[in-house]
C-alpha atoms as a PDB file:
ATOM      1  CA  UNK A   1      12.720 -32.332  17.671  1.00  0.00           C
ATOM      2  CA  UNK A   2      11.667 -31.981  21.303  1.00  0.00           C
ATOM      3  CA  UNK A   3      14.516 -28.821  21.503  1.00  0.00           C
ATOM      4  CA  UNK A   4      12.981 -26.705  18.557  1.00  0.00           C
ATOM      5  CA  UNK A   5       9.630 -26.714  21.070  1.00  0.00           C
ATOM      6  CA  UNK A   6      11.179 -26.649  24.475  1.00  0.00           C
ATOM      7  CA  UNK A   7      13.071 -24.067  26.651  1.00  0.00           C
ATOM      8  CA  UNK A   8      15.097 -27.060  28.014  1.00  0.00           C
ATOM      9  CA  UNK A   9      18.396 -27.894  26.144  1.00  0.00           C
ATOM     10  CA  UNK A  10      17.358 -31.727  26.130  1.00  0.00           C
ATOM     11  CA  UNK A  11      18.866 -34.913  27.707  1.00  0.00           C
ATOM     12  CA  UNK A  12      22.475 -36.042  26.128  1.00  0.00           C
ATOM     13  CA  UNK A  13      21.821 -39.771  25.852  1.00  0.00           C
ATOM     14  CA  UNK A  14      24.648 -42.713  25.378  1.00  0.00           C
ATOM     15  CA  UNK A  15      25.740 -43.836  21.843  1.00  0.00           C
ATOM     16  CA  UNK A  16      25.678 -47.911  21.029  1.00  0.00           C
ATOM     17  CA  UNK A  17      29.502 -48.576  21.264  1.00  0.00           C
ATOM     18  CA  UNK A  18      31.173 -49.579  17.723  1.00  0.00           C
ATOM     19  CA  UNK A  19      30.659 -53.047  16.868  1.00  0.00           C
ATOM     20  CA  UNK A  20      30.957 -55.110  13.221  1.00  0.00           C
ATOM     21  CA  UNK A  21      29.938 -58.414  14.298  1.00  0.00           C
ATOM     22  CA  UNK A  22      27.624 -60.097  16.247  1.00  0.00           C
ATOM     23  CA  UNK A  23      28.605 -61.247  19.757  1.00  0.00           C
ATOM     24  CA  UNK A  24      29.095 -64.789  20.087  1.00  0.00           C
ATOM     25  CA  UNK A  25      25.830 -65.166  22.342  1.00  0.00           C
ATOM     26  CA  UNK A  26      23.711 -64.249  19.996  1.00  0.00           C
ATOM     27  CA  UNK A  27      21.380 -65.982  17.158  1.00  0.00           C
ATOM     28  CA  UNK A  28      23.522 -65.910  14.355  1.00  0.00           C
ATOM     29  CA  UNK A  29      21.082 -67.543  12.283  1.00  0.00           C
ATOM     30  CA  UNK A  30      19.894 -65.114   9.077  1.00  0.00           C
ATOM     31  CA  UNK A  31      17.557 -66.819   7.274  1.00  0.00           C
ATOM     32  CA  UNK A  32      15.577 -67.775  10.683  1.00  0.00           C
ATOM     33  CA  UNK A  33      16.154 -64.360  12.087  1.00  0.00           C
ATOM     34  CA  UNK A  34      14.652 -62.869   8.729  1.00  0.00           C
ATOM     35  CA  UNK A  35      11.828 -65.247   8.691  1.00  0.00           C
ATOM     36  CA  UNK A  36      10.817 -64.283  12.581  1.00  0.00           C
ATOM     37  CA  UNK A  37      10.841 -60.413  11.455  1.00  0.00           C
ATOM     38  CA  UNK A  38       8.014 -61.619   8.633  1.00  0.00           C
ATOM     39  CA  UNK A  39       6.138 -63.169  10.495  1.00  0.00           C
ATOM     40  CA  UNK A  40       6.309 -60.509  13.819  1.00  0.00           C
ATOM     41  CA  UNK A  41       5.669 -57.820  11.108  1.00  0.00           C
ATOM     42  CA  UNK A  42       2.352 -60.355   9.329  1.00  0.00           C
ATOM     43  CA  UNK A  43       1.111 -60.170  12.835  1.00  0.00           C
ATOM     44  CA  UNK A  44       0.850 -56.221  12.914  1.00  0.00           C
ATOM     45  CA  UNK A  45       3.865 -55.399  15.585  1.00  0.00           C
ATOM     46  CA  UNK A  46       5.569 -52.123  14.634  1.00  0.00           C
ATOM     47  CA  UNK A  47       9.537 -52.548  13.875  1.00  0.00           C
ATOM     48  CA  UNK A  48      10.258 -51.011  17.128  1.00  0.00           C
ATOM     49  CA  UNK A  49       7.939 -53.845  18.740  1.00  0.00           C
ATOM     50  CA  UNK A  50       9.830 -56.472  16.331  1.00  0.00           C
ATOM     51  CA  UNK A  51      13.705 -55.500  17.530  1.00  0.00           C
ATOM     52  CA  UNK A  52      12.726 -55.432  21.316  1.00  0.00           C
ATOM     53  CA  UNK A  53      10.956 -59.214  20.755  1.00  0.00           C
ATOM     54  CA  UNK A  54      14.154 -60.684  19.267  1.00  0.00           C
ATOM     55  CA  UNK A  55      16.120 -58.975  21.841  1.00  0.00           C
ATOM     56  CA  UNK A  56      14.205 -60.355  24.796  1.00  0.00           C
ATOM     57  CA  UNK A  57      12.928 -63.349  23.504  1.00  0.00           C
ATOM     58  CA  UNK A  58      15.438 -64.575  20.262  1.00  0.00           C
ATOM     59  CA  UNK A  59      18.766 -63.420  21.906  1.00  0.00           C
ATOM     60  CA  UNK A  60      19.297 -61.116  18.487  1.00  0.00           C
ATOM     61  CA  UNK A  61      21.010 -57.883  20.055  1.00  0.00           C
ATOM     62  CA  UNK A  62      21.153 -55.983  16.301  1.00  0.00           C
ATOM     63  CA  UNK A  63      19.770 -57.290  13.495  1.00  0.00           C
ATOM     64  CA  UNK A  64      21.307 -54.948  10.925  1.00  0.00           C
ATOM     65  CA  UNK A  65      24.540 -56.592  12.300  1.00  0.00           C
ATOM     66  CA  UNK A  66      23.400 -59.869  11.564  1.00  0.00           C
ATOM     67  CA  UNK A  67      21.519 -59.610   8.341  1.00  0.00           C
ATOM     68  CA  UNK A  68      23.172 -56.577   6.863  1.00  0.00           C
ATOM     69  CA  UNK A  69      19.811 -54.879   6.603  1.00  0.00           C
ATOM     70  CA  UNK A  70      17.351 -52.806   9.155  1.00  0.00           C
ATOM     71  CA  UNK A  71      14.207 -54.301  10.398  1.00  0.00           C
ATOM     72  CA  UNK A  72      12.472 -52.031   8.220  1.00  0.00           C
ATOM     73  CA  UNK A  73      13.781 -53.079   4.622  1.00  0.00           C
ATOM     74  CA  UNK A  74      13.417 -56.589   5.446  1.00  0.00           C
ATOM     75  CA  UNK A  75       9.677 -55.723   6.090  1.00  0.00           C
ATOM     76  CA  UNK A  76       9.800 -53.158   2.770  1.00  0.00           C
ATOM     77  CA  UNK A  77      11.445 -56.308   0.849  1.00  0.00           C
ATOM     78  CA  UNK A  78       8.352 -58.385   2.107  1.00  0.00           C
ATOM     79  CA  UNK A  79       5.356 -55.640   1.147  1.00  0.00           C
ATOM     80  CA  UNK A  80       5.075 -55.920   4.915  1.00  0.00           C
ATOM     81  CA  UNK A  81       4.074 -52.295   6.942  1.00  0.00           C
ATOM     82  CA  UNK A  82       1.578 -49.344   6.158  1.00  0.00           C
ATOM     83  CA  UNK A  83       1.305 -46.787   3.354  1.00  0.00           C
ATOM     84  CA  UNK A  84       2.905 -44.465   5.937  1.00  0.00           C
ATOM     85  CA  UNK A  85       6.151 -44.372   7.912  1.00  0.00           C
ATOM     86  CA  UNK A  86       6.021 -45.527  11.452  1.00  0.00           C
ATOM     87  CA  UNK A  87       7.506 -42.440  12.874  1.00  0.00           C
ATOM     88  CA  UNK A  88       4.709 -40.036  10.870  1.00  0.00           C
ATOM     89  CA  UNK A  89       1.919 -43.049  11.852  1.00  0.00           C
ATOM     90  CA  UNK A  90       3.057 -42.653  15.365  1.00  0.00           C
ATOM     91  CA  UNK A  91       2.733 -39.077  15.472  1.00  0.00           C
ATOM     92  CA  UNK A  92      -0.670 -38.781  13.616  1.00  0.00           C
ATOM     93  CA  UNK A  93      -1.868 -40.865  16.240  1.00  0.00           C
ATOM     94  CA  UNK A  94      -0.889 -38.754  18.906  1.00  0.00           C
ATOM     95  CA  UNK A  95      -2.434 -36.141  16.991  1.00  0.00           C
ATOM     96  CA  UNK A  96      -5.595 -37.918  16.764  1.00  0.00           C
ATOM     97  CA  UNK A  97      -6.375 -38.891  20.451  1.00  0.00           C
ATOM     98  CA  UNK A  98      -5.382 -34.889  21.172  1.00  0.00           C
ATOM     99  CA  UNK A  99      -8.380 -34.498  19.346  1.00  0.00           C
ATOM    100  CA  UNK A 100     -10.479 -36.590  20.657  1.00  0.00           C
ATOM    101  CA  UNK A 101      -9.498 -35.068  24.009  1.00  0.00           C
ATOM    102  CA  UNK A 102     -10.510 -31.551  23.366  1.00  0.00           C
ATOM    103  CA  UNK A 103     -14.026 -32.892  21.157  1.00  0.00           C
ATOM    104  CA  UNK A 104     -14.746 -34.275  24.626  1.00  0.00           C
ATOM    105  CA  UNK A 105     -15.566 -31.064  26.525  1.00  0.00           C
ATOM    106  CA  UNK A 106     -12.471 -30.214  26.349  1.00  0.00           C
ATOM    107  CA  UNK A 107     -12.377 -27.292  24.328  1.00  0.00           C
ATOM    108  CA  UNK A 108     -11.063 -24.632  26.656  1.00  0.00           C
ATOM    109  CA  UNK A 109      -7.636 -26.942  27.304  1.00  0.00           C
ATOM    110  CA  UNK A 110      -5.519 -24.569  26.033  1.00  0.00           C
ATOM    111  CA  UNK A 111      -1.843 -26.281  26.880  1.00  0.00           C
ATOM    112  CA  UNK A 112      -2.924 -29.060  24.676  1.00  0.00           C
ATOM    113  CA  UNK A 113      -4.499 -27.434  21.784  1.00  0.00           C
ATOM    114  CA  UNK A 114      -0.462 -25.587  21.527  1.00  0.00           C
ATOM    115  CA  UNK A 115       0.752 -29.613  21.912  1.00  0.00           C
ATOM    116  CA  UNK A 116      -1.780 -30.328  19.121  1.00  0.00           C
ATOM    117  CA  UNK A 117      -0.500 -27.030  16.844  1.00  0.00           C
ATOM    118  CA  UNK A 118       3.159 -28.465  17.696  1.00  0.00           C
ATOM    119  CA  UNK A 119       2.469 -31.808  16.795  1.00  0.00           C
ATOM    120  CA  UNK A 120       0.702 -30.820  13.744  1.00  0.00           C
ATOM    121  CA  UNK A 121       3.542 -28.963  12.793  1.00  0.00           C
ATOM    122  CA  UNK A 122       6.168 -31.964  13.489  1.00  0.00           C
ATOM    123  CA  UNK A 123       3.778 -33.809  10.871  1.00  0.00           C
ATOM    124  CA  UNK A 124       4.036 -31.339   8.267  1.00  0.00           C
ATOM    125  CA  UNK A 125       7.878 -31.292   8.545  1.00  0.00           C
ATOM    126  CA  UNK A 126       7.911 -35.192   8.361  1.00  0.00           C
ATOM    127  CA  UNK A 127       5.639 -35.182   5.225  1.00  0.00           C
ATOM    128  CA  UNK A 128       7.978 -32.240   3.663  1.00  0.00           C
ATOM    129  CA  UNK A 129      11.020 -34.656   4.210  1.00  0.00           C
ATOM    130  CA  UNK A 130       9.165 -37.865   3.279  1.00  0.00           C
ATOM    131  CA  UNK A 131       8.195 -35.604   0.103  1.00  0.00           C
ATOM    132  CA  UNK A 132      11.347 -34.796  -0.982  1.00  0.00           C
ATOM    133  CA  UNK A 133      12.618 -38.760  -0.234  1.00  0.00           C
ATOM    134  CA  UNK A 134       9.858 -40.130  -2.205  1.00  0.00           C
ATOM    135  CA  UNK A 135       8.434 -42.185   0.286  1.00  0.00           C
ATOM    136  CA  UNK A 136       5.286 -40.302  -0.273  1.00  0.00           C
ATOM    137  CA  UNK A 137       3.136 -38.416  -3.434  1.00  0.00           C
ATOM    138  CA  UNK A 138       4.000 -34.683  -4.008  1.00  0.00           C
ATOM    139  CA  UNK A 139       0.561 -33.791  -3.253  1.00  0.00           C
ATOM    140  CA  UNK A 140      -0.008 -35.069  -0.035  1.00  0.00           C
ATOM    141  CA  UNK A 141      -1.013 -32.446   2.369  1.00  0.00           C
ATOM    142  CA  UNK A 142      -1.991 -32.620   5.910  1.00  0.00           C
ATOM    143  CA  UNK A 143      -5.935 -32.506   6.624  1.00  0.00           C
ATOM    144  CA  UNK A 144      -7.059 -32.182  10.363  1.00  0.00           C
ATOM    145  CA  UNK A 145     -10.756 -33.565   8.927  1.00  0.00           C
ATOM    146  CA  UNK A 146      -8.773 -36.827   7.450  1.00  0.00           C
ATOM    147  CA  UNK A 147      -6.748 -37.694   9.964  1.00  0.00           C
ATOM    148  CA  UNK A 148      -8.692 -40.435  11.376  1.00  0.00           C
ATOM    149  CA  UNK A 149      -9.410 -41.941   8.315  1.00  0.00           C
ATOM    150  CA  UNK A 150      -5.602 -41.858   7.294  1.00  0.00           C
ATOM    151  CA  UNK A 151      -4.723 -43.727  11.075  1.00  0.00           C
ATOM    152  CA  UNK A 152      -7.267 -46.045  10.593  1.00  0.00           C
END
């Protein structure tokens, strides 16, 4: 989303190369890869935390390759994760310590009250999306006075 903002055209990044099986290397394991994801995700790591921990530490380069699922149904499956996805979470966060920043005597920090209208604005086309995939109630709206209370 960072072109729809930004004068730049953006950075072209590499694509994972096409794989359907897990190298030979790796923890083939499922049911003890599927049981480390529960517990990472019990003890509050994100599933972007989770997938760089059993890449660093479990030798598990792609666990969709190995289990057939994403990090993030296995967690779904296990009524593991927050009413809200991570991505939205993540950004209401940001949202919240831009906030903070210009409660603070701030106020006249005008390049990041537009990154807080811009981010606000990334949240509302989330929710709309999230909406329409049922991952959240029709009438959820965005409130600038709830946010904390939603993050928290």
């Amino acid at each position: 989303m960072a072109r729809m903002y930004k004068s730049r055209k953006g950075q072209s990044g590499s694509s994972k190369p096409f794989v359907t099986e897990a190298p030979e290397w790796s923890n083939t394991d499922v049911d003890e890869v599927t049981k480390l994801v529960v517990e990472l995700g019990k003890a509050g790591h994100t599933s972007a935390e989770i997938g760089t921990i059993l890449r660093d530490q479990h030798s598990v380069p792609n666990t969709k390759l190995l289990t057939g699922k994403r990090i993030g149904a296995i967690l779904a499956e296990n009524d593991i994760g927050g009413t809200y996805p991570e991505d939205m979470m993540n950004l209401m966060r940001q949202a919240v310590r831009i906030i903070e920043h210009l409660g603070s005597g701030n106020h006249k920090d005008i390049h990041n009250k537009r990154s807080l209208e811009i981010t606000e604005a990334k949240i509302r086309k989330l929710a709309s999306y999230y909406i329409s995939e049922g991952k959240l109630p029709n009438d959820w709206r965005y409130k600038r006075d709830e946010l904390r209370l939603m993050v928290e």
